[in-house]
Protein backbone atom coordinates (compact mmCIF):
# COMPACT_ATOMS: atom_id res chain seq x y z
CA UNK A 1 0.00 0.00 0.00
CA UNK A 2 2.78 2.58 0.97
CA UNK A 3 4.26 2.04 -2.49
CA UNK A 4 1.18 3.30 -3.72
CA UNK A 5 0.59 6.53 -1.85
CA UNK A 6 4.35 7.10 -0.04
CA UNK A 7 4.30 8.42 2.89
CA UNK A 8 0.18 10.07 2.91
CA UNK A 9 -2.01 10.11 6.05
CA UNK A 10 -3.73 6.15 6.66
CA UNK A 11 -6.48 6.33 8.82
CA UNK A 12 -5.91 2.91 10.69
CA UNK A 13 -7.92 0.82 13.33
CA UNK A 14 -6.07 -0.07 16.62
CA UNK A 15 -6.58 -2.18 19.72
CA UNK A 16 -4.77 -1.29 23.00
CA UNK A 17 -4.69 -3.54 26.22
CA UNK A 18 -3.97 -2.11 29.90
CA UNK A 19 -3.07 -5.39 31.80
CA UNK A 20 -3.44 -5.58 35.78
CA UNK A 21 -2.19 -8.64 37.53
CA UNK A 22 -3.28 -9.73 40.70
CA UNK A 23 -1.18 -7.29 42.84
CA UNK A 24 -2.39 -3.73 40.38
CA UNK A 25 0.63 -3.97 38.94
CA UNK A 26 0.37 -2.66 34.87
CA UNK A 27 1.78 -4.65 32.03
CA UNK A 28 4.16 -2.75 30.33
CA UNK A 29 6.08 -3.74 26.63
CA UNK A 30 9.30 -1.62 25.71
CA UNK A 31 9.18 -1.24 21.85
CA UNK A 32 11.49 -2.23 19.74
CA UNK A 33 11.14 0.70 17.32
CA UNK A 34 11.48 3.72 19.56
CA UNK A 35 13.11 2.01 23.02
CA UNK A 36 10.00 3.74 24.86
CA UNK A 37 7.40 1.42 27.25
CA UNK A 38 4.35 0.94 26.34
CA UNK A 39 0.68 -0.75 26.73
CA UNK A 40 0.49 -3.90 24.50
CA UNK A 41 -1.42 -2.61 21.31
CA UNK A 42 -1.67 -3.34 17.42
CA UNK A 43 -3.72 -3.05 14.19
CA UNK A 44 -7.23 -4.78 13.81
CA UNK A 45 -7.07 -7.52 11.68
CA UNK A 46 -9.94 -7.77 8.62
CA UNK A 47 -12.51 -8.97 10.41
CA UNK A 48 -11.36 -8.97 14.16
CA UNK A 49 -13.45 -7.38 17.02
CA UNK A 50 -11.42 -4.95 18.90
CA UNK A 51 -11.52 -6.91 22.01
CA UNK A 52 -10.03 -10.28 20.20
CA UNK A 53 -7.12 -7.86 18.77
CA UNK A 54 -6.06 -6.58 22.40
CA UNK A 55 -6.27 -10.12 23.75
CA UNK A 56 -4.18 -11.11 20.71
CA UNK A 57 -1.44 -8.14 20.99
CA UNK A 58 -1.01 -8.87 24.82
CA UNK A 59 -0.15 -12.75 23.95
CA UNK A 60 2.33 -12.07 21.20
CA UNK A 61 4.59 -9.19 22.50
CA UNK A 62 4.22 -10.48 26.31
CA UNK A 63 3.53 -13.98 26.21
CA UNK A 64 0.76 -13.02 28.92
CA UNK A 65 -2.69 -14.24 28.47
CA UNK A 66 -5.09 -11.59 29.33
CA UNK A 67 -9.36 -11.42 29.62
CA UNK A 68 -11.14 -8.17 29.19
CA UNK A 69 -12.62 -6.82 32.18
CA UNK A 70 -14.03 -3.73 30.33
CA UNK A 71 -13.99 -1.26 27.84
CA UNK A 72 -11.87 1.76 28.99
CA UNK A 73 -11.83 4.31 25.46
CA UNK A 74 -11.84 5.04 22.01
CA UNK A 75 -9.96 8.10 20.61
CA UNK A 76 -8.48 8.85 17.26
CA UNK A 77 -4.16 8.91 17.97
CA UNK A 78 -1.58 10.49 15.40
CA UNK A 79 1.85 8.83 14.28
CA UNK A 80 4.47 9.72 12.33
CA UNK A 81 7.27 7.01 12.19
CA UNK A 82 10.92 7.22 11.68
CA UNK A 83 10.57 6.66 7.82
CA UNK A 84 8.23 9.42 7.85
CA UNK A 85 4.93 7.54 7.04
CA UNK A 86 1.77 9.07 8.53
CA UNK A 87 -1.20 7.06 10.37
CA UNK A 88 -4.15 7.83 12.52
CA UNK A 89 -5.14 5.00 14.61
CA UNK A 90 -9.00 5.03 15.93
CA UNK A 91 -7.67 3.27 18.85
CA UNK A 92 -10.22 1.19 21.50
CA UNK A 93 -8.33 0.40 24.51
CA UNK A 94 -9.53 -2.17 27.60
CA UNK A 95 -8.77 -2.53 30.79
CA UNK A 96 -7.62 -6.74 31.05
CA UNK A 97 -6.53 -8.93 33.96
CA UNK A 98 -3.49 -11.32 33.30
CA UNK A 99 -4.94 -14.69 33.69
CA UNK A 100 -2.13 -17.18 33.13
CA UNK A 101 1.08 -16.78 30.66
CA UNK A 102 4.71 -15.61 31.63
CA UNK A 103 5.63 -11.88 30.97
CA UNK A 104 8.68 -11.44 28.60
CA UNK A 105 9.72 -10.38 25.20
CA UNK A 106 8.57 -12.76 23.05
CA UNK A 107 8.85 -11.35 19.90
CA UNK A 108 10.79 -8.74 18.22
CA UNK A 109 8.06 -5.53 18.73
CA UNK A 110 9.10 -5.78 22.36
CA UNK A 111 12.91 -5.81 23.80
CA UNK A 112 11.65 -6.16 27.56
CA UNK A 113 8.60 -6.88 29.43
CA UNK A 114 7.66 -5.63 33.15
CA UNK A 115 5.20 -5.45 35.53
CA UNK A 116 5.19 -1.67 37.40
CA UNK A 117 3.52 -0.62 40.36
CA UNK A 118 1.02 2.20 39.24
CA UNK A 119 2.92 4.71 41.11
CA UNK A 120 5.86 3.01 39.59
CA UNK A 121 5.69 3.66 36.21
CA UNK A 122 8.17 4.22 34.47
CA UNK A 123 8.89 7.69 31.85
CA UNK A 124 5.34 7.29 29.35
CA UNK A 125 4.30 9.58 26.95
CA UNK A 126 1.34 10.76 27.18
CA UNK A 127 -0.99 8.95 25.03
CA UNK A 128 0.45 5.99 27.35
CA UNK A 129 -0.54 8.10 30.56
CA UNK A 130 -4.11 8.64 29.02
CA UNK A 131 -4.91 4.90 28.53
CA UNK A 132 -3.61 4.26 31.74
CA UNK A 133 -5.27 6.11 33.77
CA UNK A 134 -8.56 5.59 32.38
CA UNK A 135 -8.59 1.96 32.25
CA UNK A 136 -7.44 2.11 36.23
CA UNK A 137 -10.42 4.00 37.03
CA UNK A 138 -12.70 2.20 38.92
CA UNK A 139 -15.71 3.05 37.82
CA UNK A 140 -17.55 5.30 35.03
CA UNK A 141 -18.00 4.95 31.13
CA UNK A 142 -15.61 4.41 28.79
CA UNK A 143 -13.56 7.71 28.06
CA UNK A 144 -13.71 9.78 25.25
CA UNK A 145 -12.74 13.55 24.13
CA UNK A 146 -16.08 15.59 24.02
CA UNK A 147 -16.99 17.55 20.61
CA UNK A 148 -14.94 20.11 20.24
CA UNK A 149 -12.34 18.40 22.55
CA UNK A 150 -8.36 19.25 22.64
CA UNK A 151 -6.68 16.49 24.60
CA UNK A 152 -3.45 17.25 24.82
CA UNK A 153 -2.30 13.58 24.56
CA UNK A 154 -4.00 12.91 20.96
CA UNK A 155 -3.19 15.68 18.94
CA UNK A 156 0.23 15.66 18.67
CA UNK A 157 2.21 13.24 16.49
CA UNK A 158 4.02 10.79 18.22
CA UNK A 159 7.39 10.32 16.16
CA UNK A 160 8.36 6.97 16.80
């Protein structure tokens, strides 16, 4: 496709997971492609439901097997990467528990895996921070930005 339109804006659909374990702690991936930690997320396959992608991501880059406890947002997220294609990802993110697996890198999207204390984290940017912190709210709807809405966290590019 990219040798088709070069580097042009995709609008892409993404799945993120926020994964608790027993103790609160939050599953966290460091990426291979910027070195930065992360939530476990990916593309939506052709005919996947969100919630089967963010199951699936969590699996392959943590070996962790996760449920979905509940929806936690949907938001629209830009990206620029290093080779200077450009995506928007209309992102849905959960809030999972780990229910069996073994965290670690297992394969090459991730270089390390960790579990981190929620007042542990560590440096996120802030799209991270944002699904974060609304899946670990107790209680409420799912988030989303308002009409109108400027969140500071999804309208700057991330460069990867």
């Amino acid at each position: 496709m990219r040798a088709e339109i070069g580097h042009d804006l995709l609008l892409l659909p993404g799945a993120s997971a926020v994964v608790t374990d027993d103790d609160g702690r939050v599953l966290l991936a460091r990426r291979s492609d910027n070195g930065r930690w992360s939530v476990p997320a990916g593309v939506i396959d052709p005919g996947e439901q969100p919630a089967d992608t963010a199951v699936r991501e969590v699996l392959e880059e943590t070996g962790v097997r996760a449920e979905i406890v509940r929806l936690a947002g949907v938001a629209t997220h830009p990206v620029v990467y290093p080779n200077g294609d450009r995506c928007e990802y209309l992102n849905v993110w959960f809030r999972c528990r780990a229910v069996g697996g073994a965290a670690g890198a297992t394969d090459d999207e991730s270089l390390e895996v960790g579990w981190f204390a929620p007042d542990e984290l560590p440096e996120l940017d802030e799209w991270s921070v944002l699904r974060i912190s609304t899946a670990l709210a107790e209680s409420g709807p799912a988030w989303f930005t308002t009409a109108g809405e400027k969140h500071p966290a999804l309208n700057r590019p991330d460069n990867l």
